[in-house]
Protein backbone atom coordinates (compact mmCIF):
# COMPACT_ATOMS: atom_id res chain seq x y z
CA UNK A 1 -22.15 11.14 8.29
CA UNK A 2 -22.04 8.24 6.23
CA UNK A 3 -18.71 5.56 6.88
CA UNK A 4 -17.61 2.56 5.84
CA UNK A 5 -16.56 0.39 9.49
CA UNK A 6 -15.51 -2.24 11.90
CA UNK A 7 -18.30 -2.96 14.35
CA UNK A 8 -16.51 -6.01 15.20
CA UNK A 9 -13.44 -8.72 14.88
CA UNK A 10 -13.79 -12.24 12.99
CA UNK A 11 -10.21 -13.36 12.02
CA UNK A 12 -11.62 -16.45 10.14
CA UNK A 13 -14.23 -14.19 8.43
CA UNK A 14 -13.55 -10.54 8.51
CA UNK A 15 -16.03 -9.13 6.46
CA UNK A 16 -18.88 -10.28 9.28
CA UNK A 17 -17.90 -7.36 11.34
CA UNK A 18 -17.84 -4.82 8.30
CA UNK A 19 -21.18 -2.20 8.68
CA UNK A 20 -21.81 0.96 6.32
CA UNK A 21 -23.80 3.53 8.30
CA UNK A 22 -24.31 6.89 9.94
CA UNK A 23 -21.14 7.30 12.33
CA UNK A 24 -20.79 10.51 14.40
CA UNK A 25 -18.46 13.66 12.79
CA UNK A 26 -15.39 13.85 13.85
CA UNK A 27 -14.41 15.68 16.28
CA UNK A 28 -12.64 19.41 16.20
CA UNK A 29 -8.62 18.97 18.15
CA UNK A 30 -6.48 21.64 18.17
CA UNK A 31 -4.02 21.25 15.58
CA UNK A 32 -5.69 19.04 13.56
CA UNK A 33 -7.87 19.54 10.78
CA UNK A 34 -11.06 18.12 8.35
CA UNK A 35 -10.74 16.78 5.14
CA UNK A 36 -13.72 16.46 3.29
CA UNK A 37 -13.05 13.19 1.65
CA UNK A 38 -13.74 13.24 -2.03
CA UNK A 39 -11.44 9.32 -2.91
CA UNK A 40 -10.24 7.07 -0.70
CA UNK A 41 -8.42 3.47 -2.01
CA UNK A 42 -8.45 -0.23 -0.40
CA UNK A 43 -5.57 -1.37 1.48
CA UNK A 44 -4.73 -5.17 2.26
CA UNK A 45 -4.72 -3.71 5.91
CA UNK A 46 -8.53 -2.96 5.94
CA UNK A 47 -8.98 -6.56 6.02
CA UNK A 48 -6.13 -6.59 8.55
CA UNK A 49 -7.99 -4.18 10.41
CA UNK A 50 -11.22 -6.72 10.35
CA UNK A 51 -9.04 -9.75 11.63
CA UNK A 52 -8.81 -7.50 14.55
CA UNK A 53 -4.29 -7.21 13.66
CA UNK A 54 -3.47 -3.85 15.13
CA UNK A 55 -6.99 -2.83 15.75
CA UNK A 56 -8.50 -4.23 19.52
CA UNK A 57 -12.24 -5.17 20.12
CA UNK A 58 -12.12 -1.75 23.01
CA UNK A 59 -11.57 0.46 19.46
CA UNK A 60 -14.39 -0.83 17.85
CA UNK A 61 -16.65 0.78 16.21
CA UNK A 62 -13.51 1.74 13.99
CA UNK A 63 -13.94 3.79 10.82
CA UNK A 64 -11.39 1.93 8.22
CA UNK A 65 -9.32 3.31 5.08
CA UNK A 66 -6.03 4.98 5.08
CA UNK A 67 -6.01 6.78 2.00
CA UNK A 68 -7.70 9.85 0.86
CA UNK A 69 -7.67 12.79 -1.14
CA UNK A 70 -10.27 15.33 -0.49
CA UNK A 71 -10.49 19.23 0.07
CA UNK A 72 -9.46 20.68 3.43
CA UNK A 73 -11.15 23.75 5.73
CA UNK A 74 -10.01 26.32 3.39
CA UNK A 75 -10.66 24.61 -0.15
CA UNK A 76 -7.47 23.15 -0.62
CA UNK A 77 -6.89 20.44 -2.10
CA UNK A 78 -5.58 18.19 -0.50
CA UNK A 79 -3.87 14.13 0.02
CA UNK A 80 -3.78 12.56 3.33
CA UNK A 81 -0.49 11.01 5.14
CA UNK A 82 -1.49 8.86 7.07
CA UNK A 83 1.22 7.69 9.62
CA UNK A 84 -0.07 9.35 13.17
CA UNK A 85 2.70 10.30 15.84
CA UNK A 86 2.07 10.16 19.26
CA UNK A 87 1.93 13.57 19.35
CA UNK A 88 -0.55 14.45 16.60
CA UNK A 89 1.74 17.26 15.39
CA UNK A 90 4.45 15.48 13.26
CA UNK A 91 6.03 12.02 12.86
CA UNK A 92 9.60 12.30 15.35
CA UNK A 93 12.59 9.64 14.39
CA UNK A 94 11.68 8.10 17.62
CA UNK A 95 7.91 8.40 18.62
CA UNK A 96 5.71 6.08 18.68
CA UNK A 97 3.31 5.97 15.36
CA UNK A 98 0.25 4.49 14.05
CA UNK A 99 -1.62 4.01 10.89
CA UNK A 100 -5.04 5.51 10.72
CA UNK A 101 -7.91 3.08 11.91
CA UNK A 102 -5.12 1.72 13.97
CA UNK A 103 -5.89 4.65 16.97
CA UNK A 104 -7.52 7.09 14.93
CA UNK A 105 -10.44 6.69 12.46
CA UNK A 106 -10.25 6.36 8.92
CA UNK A 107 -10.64 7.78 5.35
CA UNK A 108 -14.05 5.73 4.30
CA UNK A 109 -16.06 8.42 5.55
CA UNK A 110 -17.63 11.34 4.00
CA UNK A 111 -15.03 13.55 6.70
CA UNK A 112 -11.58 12.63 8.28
CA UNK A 113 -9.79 14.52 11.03
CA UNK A 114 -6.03 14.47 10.99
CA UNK A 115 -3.11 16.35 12.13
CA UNK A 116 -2.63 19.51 9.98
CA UNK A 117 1.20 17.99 9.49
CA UNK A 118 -0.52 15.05 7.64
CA UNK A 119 -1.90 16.92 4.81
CA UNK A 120 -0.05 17.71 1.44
CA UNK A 121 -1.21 19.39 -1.41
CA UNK A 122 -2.62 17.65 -3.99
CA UNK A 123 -1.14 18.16 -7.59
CA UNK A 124 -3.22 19.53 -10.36
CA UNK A 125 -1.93 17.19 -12.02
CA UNK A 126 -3.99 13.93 -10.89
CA UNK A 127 -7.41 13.36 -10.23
CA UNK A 128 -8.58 12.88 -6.67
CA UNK A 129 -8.75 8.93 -7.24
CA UNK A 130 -5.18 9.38 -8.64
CA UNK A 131 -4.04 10.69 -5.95
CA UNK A 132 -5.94 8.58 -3.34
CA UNK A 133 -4.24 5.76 -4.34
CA UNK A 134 -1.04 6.91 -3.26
CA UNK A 135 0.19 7.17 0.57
CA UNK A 136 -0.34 3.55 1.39
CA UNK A 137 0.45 1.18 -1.16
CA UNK A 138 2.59 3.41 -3.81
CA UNK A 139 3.97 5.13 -1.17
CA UNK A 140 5.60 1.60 0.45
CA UNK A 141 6.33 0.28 -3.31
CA UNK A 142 8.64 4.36 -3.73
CA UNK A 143 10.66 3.52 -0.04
CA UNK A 144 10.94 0.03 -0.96
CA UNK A 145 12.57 0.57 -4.03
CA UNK A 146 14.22 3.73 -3.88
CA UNK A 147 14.95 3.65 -0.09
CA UNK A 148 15.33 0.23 1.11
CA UNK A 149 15.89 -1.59 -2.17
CA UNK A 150 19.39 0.37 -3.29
CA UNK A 151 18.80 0.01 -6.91
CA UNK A 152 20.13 2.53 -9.54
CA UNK A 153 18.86 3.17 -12.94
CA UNK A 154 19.81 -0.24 -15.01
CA UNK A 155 19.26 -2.28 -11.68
CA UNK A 156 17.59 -5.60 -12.09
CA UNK A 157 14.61 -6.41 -9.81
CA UNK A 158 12.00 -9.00 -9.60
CA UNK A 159 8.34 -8.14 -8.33
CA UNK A 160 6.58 -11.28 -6.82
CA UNK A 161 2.86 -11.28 -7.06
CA UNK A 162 1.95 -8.64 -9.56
CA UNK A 163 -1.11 -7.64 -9.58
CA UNK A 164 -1.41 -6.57 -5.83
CA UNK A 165 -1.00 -2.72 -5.19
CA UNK A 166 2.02 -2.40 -3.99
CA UNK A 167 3.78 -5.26 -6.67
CA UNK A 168 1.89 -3.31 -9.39
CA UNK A 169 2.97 -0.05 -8.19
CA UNK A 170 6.90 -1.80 -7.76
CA UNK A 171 6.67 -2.54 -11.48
CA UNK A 172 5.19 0.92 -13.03
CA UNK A 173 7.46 2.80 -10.55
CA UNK A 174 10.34 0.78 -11.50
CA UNK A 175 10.12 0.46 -14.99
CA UNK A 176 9.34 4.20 -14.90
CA UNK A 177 13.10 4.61 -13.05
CA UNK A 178 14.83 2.65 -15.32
CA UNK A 179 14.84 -0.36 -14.10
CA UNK A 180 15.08 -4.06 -15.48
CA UNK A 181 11.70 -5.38 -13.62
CA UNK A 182 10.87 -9.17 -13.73
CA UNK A 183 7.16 -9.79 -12.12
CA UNK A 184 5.14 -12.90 -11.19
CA UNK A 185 2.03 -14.13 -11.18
CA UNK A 186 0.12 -17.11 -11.26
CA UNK A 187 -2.79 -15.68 -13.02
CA UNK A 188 -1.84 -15.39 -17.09
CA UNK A 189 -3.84 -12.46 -17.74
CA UNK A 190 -2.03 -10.70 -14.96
CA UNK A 191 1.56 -11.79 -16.05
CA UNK A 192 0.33 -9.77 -19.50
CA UNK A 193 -0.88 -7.00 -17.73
CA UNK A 194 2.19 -6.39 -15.80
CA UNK A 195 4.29 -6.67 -18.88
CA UNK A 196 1.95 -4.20 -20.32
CA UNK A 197 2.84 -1.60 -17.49
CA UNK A 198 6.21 -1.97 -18.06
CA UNK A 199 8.07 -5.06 -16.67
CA UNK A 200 10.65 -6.90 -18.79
CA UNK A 201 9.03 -10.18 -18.92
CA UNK A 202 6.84 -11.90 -15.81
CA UNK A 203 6.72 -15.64 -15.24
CA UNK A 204 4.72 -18.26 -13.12
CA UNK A 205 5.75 -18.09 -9.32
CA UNK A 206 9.05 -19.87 -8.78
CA UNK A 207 9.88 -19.92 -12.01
CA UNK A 208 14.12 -19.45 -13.24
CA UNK A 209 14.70 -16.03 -14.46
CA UNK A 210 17.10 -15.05 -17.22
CA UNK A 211 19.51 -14.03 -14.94
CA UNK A 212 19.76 -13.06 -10.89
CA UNK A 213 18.36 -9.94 -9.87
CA UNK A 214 20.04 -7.39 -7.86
CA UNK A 215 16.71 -6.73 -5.54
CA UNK A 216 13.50 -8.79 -5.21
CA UNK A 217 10.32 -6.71 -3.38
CA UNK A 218 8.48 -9.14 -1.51
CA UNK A 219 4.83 -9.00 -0.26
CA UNK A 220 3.59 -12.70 -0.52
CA UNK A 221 6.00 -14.38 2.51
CA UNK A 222 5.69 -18.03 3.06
CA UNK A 223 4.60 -18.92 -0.93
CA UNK A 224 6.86 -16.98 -2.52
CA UNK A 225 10.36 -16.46 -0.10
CA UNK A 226 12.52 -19.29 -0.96
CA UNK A 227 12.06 -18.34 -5.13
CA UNK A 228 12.92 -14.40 -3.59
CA UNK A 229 15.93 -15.55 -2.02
CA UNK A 230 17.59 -17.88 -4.78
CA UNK A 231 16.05 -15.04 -7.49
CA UNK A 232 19.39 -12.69 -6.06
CA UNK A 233 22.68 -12.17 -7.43
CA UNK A 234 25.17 -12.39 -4.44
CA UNK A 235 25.21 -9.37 -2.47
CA UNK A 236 21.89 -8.97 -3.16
CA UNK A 237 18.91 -7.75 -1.60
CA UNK A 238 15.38 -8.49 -0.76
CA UNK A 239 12.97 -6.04 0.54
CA UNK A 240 10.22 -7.54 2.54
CA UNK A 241 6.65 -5.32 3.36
CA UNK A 242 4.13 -8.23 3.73
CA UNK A 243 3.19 -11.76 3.68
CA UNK A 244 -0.39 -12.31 2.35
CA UNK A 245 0.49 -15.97 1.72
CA UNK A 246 1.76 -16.68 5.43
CA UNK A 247 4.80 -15.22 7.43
CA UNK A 248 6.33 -18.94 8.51
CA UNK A 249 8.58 -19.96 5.22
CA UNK A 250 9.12 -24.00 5.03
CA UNK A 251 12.04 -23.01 3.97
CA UNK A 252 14.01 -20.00 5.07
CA UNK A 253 17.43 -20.12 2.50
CA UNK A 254 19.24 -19.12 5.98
CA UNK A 255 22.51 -20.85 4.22
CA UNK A 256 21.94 -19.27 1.10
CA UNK A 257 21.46 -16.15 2.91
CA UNK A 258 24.59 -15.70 4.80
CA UNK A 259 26.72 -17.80 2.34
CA UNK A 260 25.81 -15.67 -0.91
CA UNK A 261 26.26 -12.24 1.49
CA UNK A 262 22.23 -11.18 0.74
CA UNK A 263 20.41 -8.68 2.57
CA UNK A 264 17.23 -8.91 3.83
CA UNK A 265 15.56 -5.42 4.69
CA UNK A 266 11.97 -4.63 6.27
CA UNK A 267 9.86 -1.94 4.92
CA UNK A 268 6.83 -0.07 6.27
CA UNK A 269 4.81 2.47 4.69
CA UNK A 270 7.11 5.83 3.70
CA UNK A 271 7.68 9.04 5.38
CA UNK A 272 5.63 12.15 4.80
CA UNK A 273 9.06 14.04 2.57
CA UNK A 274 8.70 10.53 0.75
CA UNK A 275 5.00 11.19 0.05
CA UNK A 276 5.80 14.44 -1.26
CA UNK A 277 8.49 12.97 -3.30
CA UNK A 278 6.24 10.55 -4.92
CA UNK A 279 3.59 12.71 -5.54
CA UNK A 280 5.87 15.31 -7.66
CA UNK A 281 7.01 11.66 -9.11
CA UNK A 282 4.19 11.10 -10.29
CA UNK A 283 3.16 14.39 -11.76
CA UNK A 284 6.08 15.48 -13.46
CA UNK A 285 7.00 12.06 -15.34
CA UNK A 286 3.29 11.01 -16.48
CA UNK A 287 3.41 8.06 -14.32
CA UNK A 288 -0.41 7.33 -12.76
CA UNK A 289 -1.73 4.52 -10.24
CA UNK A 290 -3.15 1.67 -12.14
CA UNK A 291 -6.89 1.48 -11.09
CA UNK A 292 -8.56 -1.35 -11.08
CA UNK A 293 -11.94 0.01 -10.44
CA UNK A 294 -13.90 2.70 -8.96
CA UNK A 295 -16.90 2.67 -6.15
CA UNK A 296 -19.27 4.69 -4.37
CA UNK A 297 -18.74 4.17 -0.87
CA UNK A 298 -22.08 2.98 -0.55
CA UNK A 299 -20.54 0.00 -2.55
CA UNK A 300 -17.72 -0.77 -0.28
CA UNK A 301 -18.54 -4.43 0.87
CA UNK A 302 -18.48 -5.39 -2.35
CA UNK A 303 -14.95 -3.85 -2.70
CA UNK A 304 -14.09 -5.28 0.08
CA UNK A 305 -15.44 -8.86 -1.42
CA UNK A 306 -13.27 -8.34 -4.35
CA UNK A 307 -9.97 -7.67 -2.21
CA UNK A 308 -10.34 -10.81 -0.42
CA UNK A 309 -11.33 -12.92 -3.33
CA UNK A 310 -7.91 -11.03 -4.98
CA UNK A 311 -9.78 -10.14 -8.31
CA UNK A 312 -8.07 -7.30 -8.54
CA UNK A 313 -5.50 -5.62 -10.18
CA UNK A 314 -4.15 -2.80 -8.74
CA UNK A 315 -6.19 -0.34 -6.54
CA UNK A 316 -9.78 0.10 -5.63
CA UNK A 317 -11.11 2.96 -5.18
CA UNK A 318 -14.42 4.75 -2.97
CA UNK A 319 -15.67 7.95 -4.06
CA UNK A 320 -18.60 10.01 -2.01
């Protein structure tokens, strides 16, 4: 079958070990089942994957992608979770997990095996590239905010680096919830675009706000932390899920932090009842993933290209 893949690890250059070939079908496990892939959306952690973070040279070759929608064994419909336990049958409060490509191969393949337990219907309601968009990126903007973040309906929040999926999906979700959402950017036509999808107002990085926020989601680390941290109201909280700008802040506001009583909270990914949650989110209110383009697989490096160059905003998308 045809896949998109890591054939091997350059953490200066990632996109030297990407191939697109014929990879063997997966293989039949009891328990688990096929899911003819019919979407499948970039994550930041494909390139991940390529530096070789969470994903050893004795893995390779590794199909990547960690999102799908597709139709199952029996014609279902179908959207992929795609948090592995240990097991293969269920995700336990205490077992050991991965992310697909991480142990298992991916979704950029014309088939995907995964645990039965990891596959939820797909509403009517959105398209497969909808929906493929979802149990990555959306899925760690809904537990971030909803879970993590403790924000209520009038809440103020900021959203640093719109633009990205999981910022972009912060700000639609948000606004969507009734939220007061502030966004950044340092691109102008993206600072438009995210006040287009909802958000308040959005401003160059670092810049003051009209007024402290009572969450900030955070995905751009080093660049963007010490504006997060003086961005809260006291008591305040900021939800961390990534730092594409650098994990090692020159400045970490620890004085700030414990002084002004904030709370800093790590996120990662979303459980499968949170999938399931955001999925019935998104169908009943109107709410849809903001696309930035869509791809036939056989098109993928240049995807990829486009992620690492970061012009984007919001998802792209692979269709067989």
């Amino acid at each position: 079958m045809f896949a998109v893949y890591a054939s091997s690890i350059d953490k200066d250059r990632p996109l030297n070990g990407l191939e697109l070939g014929e990879r063997p079908e997966p293989e039949a496990r009891p328990g688990w089942t096929t899911v003819t892939v019919k979407a499948a959306s970039l994550n930041h952690h494909d390139l991940w994957s390529l530096r070789g973070v969470g994903l050893p040279q004795d893995r390779l070759p590794m199909i990547l992608g960690c999102d799908a929608a597709g139709v199952d064994e029996d014609g279902n419909e179908v959207v992929v979770h795609s948090v592995i336990g240990e097991t293969g049958h269920g995700v336990g409060p205490t077992e050991r997990r991965s992310i697909l490509t991480e142990a298992y191969d991916g979704t950029f393949a014309e088939r995907v095996t995964v645990p039965t337990w990891n596959v939820l219907p797909k509403p009517a309601e959105l398209t497969f590239e909808q929906a493929a968009c979802l149990p990555t990126a959306w899925l760690t903007a809904y537990r971030m905010l909803f879970t993590n973040a403790g924000v209520r309906p009038g809440d103020s929040v900021l959203v640093q680096g719109a633009g990205g999926g999981v910022a972009t999906a912060c700000v639609v979700l948000g606004s969507a919830a009734g939220l007061r959402v502030y966004a950044t950017s340092r691109d102008e036509a993206k600072r438009e675009r995210a006040v287009r999808l909802g958000a308040v107002a959005a401003f160059e990085p670092g810049a003051r706000l009209p007024q402290r926020v009572d969450a900030v989601i955070e995905t751009v680390g080093a660049a963007t932390w010490s504006h997060s941290v003086k961005s809260l109201r006291p008591g305040g909280t900021v939800v961390i899920s990534g730092a594409t700008s650098g994990d090692r802040p020159s400045n970490a506001e620890l004085t700030r932090i414990f002084f002004l009583e904030l709370k800093v909270v790590g996120s990662t990914m979303g459980s499968k009842d949170e999938l399931e949650d955001l999925l019935s989110f998104c169908a009943t209110t109107g709410v849809r993933p903001v696309i930035d383009d869509v791809l036939p697989m056989t098109r993928a490096r240049e995807a990829f290209e486009r992620m690492e160059s970061g012009n984007l905003f919001g998802k792209l998308v692979l269709t067989t």
